[in-house]
Protein backbone atom coordinates (compact mmCIF):
# COMPACT_ATOMS: atom_id res chain seq x y z
CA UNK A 1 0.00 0.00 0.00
CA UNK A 2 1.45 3.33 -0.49
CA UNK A 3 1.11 6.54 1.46
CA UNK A 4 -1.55 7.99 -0.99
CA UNK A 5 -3.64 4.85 -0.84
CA UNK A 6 -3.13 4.57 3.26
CA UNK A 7 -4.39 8.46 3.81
CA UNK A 8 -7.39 8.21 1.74
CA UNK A 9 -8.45 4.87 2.74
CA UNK A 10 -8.25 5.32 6.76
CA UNK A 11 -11.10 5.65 8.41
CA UNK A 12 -12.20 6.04 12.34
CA UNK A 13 -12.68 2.25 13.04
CA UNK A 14 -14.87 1.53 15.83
CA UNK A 15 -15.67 -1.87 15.60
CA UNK A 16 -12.53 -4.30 15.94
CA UNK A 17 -12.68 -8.41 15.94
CA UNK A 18 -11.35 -10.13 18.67
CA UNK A 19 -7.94 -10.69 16.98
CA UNK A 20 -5.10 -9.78 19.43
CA UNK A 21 -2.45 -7.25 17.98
CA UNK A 22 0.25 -8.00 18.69
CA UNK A 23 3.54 -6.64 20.42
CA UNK A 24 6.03 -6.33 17.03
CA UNK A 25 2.55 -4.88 15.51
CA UNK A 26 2.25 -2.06 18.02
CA UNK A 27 6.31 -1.55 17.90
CA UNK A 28 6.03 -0.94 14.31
CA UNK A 29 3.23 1.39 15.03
CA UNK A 30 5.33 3.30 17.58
CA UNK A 31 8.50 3.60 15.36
CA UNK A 32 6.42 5.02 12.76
CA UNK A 33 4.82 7.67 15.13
CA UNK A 34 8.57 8.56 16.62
CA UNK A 35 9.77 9.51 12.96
CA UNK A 36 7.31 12.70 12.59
CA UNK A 37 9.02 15.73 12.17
CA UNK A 38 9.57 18.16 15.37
CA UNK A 39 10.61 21.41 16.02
CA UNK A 40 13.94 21.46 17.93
CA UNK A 41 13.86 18.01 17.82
CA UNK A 42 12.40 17.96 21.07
CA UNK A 43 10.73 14.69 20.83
CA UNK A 44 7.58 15.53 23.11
CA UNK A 45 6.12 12.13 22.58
CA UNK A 46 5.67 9.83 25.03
CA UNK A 47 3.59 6.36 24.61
CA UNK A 48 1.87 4.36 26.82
CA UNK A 49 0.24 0.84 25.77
CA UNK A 50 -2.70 -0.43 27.92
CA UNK A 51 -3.24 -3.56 29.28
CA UNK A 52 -6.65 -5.06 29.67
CA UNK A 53 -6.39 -3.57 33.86
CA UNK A 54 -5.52 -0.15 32.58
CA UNK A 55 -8.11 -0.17 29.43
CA UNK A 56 -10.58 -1.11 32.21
CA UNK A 57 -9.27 1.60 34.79
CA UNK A 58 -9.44 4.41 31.75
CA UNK A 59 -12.81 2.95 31.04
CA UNK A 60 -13.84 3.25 33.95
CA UNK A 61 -12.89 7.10 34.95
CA UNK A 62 -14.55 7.54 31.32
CA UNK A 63 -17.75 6.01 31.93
CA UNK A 64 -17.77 7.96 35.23
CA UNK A 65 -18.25 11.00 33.32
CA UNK A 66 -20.50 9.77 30.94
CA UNK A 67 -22.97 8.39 33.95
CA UNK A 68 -22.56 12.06 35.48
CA UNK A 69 -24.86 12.57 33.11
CA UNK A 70 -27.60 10.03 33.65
CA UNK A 71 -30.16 10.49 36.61
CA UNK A 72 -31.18 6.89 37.21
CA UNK A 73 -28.82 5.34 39.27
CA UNK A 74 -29.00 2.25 38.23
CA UNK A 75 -29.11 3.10 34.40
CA UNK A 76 -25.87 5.66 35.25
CA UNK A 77 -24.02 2.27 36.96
CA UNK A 78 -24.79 0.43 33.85
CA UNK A 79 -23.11 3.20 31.50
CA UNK A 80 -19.62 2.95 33.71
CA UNK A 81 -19.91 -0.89 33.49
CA UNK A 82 -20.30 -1.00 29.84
CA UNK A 83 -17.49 2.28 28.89
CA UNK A 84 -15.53 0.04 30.68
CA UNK A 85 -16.31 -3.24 29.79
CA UNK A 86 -15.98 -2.33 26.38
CA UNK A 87 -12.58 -0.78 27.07
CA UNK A 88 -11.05 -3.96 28.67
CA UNK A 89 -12.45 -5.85 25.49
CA UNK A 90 -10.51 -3.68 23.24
CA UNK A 91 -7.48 -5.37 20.97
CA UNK A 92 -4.88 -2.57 22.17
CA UNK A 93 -5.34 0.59 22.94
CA UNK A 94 -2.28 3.87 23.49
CA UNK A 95 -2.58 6.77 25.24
CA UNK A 96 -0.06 9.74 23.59
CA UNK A 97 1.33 12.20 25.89
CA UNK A 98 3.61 15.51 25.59
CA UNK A 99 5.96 16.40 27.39
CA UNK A 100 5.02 19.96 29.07
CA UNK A 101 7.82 22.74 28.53
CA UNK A 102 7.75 25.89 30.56
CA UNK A 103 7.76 28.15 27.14
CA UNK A 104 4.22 28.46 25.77
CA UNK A 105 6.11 28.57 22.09
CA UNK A 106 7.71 25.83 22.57
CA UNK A 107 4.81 23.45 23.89
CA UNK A 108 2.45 24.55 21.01
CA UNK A 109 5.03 23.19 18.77
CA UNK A 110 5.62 20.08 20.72
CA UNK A 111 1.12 19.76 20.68
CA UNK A 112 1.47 20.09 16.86
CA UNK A 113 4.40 18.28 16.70
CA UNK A 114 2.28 14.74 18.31
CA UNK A 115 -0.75 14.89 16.35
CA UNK A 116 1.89 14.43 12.90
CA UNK A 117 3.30 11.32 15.26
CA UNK A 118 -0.24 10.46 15.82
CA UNK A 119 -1.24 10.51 11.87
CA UNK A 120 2.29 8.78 11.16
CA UNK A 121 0.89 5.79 13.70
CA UNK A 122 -2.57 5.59 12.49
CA UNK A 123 -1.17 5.58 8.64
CA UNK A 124 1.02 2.75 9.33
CA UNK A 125 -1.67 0.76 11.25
CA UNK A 126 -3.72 1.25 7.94
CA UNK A 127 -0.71 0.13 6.20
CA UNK A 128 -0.78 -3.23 8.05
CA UNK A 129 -4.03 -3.71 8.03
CA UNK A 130 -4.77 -2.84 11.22
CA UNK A 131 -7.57 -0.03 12.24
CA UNK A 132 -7.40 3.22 14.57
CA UNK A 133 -9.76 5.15 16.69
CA UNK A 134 -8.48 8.48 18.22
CA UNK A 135 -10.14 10.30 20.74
CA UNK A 136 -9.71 13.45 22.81
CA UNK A 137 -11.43 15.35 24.72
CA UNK A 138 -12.10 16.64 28.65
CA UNK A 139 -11.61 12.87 29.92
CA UNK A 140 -7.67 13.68 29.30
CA UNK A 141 -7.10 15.70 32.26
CA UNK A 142 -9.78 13.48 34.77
CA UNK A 143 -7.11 12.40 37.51
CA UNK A 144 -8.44 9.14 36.96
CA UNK A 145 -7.86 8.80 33.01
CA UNK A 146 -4.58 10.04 34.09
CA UNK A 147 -3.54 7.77 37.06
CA UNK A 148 -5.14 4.85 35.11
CA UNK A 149 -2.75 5.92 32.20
CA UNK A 150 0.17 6.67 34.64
CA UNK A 151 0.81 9.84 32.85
CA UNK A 152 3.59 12.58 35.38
CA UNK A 153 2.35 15.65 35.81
CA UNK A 154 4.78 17.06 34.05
CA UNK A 155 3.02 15.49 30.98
CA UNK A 156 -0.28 16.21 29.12
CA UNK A 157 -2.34 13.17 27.42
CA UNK A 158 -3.02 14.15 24.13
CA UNK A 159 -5.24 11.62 22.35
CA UNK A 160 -5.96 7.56 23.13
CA UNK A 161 -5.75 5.42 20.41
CA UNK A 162 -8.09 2.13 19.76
CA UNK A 163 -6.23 -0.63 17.68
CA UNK A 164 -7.17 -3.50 16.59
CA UNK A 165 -8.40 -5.79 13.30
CA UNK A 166 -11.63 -3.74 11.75
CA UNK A 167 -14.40 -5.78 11.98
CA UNK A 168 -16.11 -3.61 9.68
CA UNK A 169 -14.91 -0.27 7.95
CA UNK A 170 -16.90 2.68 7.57
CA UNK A 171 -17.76 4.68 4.55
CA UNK A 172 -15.56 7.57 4.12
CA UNK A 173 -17.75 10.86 4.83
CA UNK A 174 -18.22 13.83 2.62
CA UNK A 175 -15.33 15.97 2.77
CA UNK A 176 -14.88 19.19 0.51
CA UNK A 177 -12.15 19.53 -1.65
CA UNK A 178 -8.73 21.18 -1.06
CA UNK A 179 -9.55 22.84 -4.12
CA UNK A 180 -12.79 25.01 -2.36
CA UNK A 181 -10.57 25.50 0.94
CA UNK A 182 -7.53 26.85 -1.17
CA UNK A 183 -6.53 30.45 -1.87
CA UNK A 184 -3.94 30.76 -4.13
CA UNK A 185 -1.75 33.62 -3.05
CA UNK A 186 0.04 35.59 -5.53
C-alpha cells in the first residue's frame, strides 16, 4: 500500500474483531509515530500501551463521566460498566502524551508536533491492516484517566488510540475539496 492509498483509505474504526495485535505490531506502530518531524527536535512524545487492567481503569474514569450525566442510578451504573467493559475488550489501545515545557512557544510546537506522530501511527496501522480510533477530549485531564494511564504531571495526554483488526470499515464521509478550501496567493 502506499502513502496515498493509506491516507485516503483510513477511516475512524470503531468496531474491531477479537484478533489480538500483537507486540512487534504495536512496535512498528510506535517507530512510525517517533519519525514525525519536530521542532527542535524535542521529541515531546511519550507512549503508553494499555493492558486489559488499565483499558478497564481508563474505562472506567470515562464512563464515570458519561454516567454524570444520567439520573437513574441504576441506568448511570450500567453506563460505567459497559465504557468500561468495552474498554477492557478492546485489541490494544495507546494513550499519547507531551511532554510539558515551561515556554508556551515551545509546547504549542511540541502539541502540533504529536498529532503528525499520531497521523504517522494511524497511517502505518492502515498500512498493516490494522484499524485506529483516536479520541480526545475533557476525559484527558480526569485524575483518573490520568492515574489509570500513569501519565507525570509534568506530561499532558493528548489523544488515546483504539487498535485492533476492523471488523467492519466505515464509509468515508463527505469531505470538501482542497480545491474550495484553497486560496492561491500571488
Amino acid at each position: 500500500m502506499d502513502i496515498l492509498e493509506a491516507i485516503t483509505g483510513r477511516r475512524s474504526v470503531r468496531e474491531f474483531t477479537t484478533r489480538d495485535v500483537a507486540r512487534g505490531e504495536i512496535e512498528r506502530l510506535l517507530d512510525a509515530a517517533a519519525q514525525a518531524p519536530n521542532h527542535r527536535m524535542t521529541q515531546p512524545w511519550r507512549f503508553y500501551v494499555l493492558g486489559p487492567e488499565a483499558r478497564r481503569a481508563y474505562g472506567e474514569a470515562l464512563g464515570a463521566r458519561k454516567a454524570k450525566r444520567v439520573e437513574d442510578p441504576e441506568a448511570a451504573q450500567a453506563v460505567l460498566e459497559k465504557t468500561a467493559a468495552k474498554h477492557s475488550d478492546l485489541p490494544a489501545m495507546l494513550a499519547v502524551s507531551m511532554v510539558l515545557d515551561d515556554n508556551p512557544e515551545i509546547r504549542e510546537e511540541d502539541y502540533a508536533a504529536v498529532f503528525m506522530a499520531i497521523e504517522n501511527l494511524s497511517l502505518a496501522a492502515q498500512a498493516l491492516g490494522l484499524g485506529t480510533h483516536i479520541k480526545t477530549g475533557a476525559v484527558m485531564d480526569d485524575p483518573r484517566a490520568r492515574a489509570a494511564v500513569g501519565v507525570s504531571e509534568a506530561e499532558r495526554i493528548v489523544a488515546t488510540i483504539e487498535v485492533g483488526e476492523p471488523a467492519a470499515t466505515p464509509d468515508a464521509k463527505p469531505r470538501k475539496s482542497a480545491a474550495e478550501l484553497t486560496t492561491w496567493v500571488p
